[in-house]
Protein backbone atom coordinates (compact mmCIF):
# COMPACT_ATOMS: atom_id res chain seq x y z
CA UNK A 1 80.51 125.93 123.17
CA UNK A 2 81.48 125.03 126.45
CA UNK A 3 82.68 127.71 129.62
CA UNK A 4 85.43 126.72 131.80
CA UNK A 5 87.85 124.83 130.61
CA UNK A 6 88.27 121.33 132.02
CA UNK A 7 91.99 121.85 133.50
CA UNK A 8 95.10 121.88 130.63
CA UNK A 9 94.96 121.27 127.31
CA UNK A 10 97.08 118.39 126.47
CA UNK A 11 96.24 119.03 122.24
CA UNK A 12 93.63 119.98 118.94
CA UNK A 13 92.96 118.52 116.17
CA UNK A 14 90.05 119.67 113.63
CA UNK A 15 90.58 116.82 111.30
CA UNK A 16 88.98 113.72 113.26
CA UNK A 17 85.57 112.26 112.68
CA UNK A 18 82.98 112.37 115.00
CA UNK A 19 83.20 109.19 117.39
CA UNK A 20 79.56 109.33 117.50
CA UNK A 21 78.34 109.73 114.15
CA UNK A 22 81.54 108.81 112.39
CA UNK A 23 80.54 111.22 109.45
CA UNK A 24 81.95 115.10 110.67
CA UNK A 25 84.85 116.29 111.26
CA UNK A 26 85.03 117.84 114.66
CA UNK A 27 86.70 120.56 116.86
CA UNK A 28 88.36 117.91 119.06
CA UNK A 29 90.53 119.55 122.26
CA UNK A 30 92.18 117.02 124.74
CA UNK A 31 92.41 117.31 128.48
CA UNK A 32 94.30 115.23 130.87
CA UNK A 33 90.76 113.42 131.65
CA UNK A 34 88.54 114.61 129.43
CA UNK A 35 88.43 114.84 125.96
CA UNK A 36 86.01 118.06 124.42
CA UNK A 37 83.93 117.89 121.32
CA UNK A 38 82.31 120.21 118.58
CA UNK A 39 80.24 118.19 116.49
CA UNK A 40 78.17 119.84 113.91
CA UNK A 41 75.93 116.67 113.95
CA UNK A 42 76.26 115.76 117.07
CA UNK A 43 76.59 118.56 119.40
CA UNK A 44 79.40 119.23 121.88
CA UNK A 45 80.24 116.78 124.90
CA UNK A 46 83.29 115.16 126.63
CA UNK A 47 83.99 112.18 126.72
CA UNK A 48 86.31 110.59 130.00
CA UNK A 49 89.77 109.58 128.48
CA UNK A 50 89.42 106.16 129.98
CA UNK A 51 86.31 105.50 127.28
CA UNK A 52 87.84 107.13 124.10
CA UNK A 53 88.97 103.96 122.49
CA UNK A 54 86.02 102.01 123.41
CA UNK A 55 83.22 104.71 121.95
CA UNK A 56 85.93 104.95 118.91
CA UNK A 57 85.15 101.15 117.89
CA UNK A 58 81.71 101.33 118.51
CA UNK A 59 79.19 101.90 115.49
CA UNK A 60 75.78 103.79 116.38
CA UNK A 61 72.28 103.35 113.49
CA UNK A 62 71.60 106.88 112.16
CA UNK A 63 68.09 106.77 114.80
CA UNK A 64 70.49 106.33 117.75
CA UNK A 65 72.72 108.86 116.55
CA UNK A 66 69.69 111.30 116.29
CA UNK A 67 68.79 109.80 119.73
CA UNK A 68 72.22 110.71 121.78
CA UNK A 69 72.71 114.12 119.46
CA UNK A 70 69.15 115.00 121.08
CA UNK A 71 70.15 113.56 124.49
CA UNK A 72 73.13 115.81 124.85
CA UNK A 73 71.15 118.78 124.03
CA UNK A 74 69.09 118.69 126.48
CA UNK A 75 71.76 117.79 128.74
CA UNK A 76 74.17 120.42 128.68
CA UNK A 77 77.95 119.86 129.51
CA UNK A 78 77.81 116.21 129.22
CA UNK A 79 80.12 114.00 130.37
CA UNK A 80 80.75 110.39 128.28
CA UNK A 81 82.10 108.11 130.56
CA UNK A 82 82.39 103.95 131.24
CA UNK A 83 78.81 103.99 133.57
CA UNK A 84 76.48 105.78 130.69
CA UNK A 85 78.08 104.76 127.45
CA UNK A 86 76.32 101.96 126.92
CA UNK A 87 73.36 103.48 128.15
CA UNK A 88 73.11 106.06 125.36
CA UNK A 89 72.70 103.44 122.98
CA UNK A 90 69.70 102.13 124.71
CA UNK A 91 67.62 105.71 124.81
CA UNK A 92 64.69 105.26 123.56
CA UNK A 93 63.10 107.69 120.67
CA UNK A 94 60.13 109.98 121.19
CA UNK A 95 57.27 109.94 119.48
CA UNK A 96 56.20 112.06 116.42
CA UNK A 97 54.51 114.29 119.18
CA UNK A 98 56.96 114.30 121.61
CA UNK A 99 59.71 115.73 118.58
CA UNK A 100 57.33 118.03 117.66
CA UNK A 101 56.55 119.24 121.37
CA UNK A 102 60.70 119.27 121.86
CA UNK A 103 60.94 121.80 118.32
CA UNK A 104 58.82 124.14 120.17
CA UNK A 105 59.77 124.35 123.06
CA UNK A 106 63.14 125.02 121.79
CA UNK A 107 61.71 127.52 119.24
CA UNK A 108 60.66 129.29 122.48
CA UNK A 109 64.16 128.87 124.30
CA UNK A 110 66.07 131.20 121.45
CA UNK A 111 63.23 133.45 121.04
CA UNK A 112 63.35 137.11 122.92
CA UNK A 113 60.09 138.05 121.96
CA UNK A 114 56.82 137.42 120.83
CA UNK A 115 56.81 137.78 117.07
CA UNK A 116 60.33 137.55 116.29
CA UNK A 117 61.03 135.47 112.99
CA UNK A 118 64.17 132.51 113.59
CA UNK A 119 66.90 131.73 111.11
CA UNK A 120 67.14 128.08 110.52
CA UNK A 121 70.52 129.10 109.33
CA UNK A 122 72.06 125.94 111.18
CA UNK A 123 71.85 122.83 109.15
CA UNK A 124 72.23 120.27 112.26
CA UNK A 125 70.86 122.92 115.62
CA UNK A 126 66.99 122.61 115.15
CA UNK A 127 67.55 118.49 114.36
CA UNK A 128 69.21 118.12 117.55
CA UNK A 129 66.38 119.68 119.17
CA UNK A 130 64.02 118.08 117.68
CA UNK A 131 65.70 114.69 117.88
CA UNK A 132 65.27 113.78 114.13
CA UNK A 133 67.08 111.64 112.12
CA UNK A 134 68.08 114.61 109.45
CA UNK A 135 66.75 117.61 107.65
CA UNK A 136 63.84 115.42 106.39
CA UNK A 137 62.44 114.31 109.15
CA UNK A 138 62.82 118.20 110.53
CA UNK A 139 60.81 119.56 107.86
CA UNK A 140 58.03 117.08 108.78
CA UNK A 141 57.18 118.36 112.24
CA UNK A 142 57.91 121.68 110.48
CA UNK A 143 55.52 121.26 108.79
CA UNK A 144 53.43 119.71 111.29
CA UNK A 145 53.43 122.91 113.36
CA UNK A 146 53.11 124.73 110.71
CA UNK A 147 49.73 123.23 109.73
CA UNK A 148 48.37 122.88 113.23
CA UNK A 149 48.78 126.99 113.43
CA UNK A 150 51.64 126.79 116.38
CA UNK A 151 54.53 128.52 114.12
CA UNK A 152 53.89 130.72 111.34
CA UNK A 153 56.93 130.39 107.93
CA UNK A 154 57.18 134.06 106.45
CA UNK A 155 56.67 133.38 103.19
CA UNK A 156 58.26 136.38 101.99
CA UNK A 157 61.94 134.63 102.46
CA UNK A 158 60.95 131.16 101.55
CA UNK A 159 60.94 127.91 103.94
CA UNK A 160 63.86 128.96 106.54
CA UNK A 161 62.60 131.57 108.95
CA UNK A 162 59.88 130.83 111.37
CA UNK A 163 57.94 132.20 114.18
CA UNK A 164 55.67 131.07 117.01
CA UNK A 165 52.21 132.11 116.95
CA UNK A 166 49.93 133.48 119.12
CA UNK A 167 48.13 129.52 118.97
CA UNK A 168 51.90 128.01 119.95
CA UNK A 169 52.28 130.27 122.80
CA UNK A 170 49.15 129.33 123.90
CA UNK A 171 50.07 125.76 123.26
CA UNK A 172 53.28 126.16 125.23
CA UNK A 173 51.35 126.82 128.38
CA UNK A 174 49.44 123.63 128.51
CA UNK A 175 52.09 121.58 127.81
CA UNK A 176 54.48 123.38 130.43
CA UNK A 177 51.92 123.33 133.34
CA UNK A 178 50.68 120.20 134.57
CA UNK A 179 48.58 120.72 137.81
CA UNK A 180 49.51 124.51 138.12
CA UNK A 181 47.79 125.28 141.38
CA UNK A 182 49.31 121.52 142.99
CA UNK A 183 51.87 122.15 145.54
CA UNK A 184 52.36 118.23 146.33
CA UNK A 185 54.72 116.83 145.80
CA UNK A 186 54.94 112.76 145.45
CA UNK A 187 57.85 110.93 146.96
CA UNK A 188 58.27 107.34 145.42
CA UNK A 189 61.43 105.12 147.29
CA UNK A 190 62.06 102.21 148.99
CA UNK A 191 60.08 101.71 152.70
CA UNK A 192 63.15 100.56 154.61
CA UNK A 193 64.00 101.96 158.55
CA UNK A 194 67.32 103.67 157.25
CA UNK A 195 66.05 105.25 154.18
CA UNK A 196 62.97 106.24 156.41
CA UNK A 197 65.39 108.36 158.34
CA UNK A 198 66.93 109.56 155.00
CA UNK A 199 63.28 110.91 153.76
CA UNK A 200 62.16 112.43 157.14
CA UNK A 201 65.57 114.65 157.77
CA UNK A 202 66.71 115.19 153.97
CA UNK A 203 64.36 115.08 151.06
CA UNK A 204 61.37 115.73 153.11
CA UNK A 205 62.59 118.98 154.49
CA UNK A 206 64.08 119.65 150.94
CA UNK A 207 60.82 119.44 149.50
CA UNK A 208 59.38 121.46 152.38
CA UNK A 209 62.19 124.04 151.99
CA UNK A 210 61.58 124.86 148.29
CA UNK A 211 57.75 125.61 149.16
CA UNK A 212 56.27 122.45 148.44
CA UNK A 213 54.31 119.59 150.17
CA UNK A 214 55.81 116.28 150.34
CA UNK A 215 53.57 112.92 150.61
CA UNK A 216 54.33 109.42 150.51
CA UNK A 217 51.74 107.01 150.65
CA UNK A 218 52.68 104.97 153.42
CA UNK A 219 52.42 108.32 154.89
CA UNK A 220 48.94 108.76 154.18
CA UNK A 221 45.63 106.62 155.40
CA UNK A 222 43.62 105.27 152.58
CA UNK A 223 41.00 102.30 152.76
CA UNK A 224 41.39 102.17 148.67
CA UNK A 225 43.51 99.68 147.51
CA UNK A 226 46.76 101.28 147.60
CA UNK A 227 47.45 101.46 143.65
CA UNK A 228 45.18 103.13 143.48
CA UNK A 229 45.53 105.83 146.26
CA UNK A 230 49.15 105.71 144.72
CA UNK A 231 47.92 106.73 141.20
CA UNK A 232 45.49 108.88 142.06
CA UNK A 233 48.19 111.38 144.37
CA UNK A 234 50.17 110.79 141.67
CA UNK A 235 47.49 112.57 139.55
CA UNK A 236 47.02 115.46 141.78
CA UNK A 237 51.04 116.08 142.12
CA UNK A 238 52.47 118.92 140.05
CA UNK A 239 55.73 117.13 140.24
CA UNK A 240 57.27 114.10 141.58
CA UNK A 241 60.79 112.93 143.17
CA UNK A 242 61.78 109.21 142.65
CA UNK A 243 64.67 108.04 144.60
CA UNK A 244 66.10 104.47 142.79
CA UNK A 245 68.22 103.38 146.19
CA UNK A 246 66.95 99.90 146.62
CA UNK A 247 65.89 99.83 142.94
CA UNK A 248 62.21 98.56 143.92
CA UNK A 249 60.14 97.94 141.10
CA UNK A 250 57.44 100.23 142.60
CA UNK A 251 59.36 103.44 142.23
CA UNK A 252 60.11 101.81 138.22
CA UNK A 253 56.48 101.81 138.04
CA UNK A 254 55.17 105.25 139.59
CA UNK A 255 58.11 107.10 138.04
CA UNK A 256 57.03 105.72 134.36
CA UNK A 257 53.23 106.39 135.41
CA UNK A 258 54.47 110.24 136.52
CA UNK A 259 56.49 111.00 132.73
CA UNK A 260 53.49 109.15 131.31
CA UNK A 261 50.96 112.16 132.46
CA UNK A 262 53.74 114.87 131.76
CA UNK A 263 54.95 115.42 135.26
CA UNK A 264 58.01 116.15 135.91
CA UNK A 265 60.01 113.47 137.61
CA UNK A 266 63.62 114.52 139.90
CA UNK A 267 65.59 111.47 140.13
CA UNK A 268 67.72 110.39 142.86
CA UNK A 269 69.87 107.65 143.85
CA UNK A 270 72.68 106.50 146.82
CA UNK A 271 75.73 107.08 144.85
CA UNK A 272 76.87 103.43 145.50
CA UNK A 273 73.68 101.99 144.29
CA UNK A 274 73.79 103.37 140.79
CA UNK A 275 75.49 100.84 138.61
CA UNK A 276 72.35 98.68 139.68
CA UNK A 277 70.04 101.30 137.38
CA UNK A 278 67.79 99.84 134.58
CA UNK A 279 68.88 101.18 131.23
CA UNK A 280 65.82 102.90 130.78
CA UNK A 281 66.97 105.19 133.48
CA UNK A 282 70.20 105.94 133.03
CA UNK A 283 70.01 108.56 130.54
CA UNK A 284 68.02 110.98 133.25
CA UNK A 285 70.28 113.88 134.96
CA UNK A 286 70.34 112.03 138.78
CA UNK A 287 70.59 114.00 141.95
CA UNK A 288 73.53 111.12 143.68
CA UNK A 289 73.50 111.64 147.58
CA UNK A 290 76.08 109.91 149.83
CA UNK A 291 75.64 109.10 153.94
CA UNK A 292 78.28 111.15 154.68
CA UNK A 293 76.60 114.23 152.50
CA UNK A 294 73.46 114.30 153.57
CA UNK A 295 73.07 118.16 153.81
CA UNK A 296 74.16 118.40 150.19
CA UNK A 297 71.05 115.93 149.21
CA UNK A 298 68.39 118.47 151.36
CA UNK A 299 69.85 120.83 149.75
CA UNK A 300 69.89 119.75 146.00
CA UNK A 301 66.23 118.63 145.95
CA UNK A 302 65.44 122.37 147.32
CA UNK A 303 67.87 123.87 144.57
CA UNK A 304 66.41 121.78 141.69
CA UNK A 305 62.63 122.19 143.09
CA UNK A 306 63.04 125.83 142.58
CA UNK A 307 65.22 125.69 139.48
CA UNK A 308 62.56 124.23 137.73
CA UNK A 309 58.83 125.55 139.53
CA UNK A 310 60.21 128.00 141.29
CA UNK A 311 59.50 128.95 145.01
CA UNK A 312 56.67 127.69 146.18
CA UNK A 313 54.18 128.16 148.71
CA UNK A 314 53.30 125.81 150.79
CA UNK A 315 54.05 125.88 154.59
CA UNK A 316 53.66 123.18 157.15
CA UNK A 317 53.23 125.52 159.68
């Protein structure tokens, strides 16, 4: 369920369908902009007013609505609106792997300690998490983990309580820690004179600020063709910030090459500049800087840095 409230409440109903899956009836509360939904399919989300009727009359396949209900999880407080509807229809599904990986990791999330058994007592929580299609497909990677030693079923209440083992914690670590002892951090944007002012006063003394060492490779000398100097810092970054402004097809390219290894991957853009955004990017949770903001965007990139690695150590000095 959601915290603060979103200003007044307008009306409830608890008799509507879904306007996502078009199958449960929802908790539905309505705001003077926003709309608030309690799916038990599809999660909980707003949606902007503006959009209502438009996502109303739209019809989603069952492996997009697995692929938004999964989306939303992971993306906490959501906001529907007219410059990402569309987009949600275009996200793309992980792999078998990548659900699997997803189950875990949220296995770990609502854990408080080693050992402790978990209640699949919710029949739509641990599909959202995992991004399946329905109970099915869940007890597939279930099963999956199961075999490959990473959760353990006690046996003694049948098929719906699980635990991570000792071999999934141990799993957990390897896929949570890419490069743990990297402090670099790789800056992929657009080599223009005003956004070279924008890296050198902003994100690079973000970056610098949250303990970390910022390079960009027109930074850097290299007599290797630059691809592959590119790739290979790439490579020995523990995490990566990609700002879109410009929408050059490099940053595209060494963003997709970063999630591709595992990295992590911050994305930025110029506020103004982000109706211009591939689909295929859309769906990520963008840090949006403005000229006359540029303290906020120093400030973010430190904020997030440590939100997500923590404080690091690295000093210039």
């Amino acid at each position: 369920m959601f915290g603060k409230r979103p200003g007044r409440l307008i009306a409830m109903s608890n008799h509507d369908k879904c306007p996502i899956c078009k199958k449960n009836e929802m908790e539905y509360f309505i705001y003077e902009n926003l709309s608030e939904v309690h799916c038990p399919r599809c999660g909980d989300y707003y949606i902007h007013r503006d959009i209502i009727m438009d996502i109303k009359e739209m019809t989603f396949t069952s492996r997009e609505v697995a692929n938004i209900s999964g989306y939303i999880y992971e993306n906490k407080d959501f906001i529907i609106n007219k410059d990402n509807l569309y987009m949600l229809k275009k996200i793309q599904s992980p792999s078998f792997h990548e659900k699997s990986d997803k189950l875990l990791i949220g296995l770990e999330k609502m854990t408080e300690y080693a050992g402790q058994y978990l209640e699949k007592d919710d029949d739509w929580l641990w599909v959202r998490i995992s991004w399946c299609l329905d109970d099915k497909e869940l007890n597939e990677i279930l099963s999956f983990l199961e075999s490959s030693n990473r959760i353990h079923r006690d046996s003694k209440s049948g098929t719906h309580r699980y635990k991570i083992s000792p071999m999934g914690w141990l799993y957990l670590e390897t896929i949570k820690k890419k490069n743990p002892e990297s402090q670099q951090c790789f800056v992929a944007m657009w080599f223009d004179d005003e956004m070279n002012e924008i890296y050198e006063n902003y994100i690079k003394k973000g970056i610098i600020n949250a303990g970390y060492k910022p390079v960009r490779i027109d930074q850097k000398p290299f007599n290797d063709k630059i691809d592959d100097q590119i790739l290979a810092e790439i490579r020995k970054s523990k995490f990566i910030i990609a700002d879109f402004t410009g929408h050059r097809g490099g940053v595209y390219f060494e963003a997709g090459f970063a999630l591709g290894l595992n990295l992590e991957v911050i994305f930025i853009c110029r506020k103004d500049d982000l109706k211009k955004l591939h689909f295929d990017v859309r769906q990520y949770n963008f840090i949006l800087w403005e000229k006359d903001s540029l303290n906020k965007l120093r400030d973010s990139i430190q904020y997030r840095i440590e939100r997500i690695f923590g404080k690091g150590n690295y000093n210039p000095n």
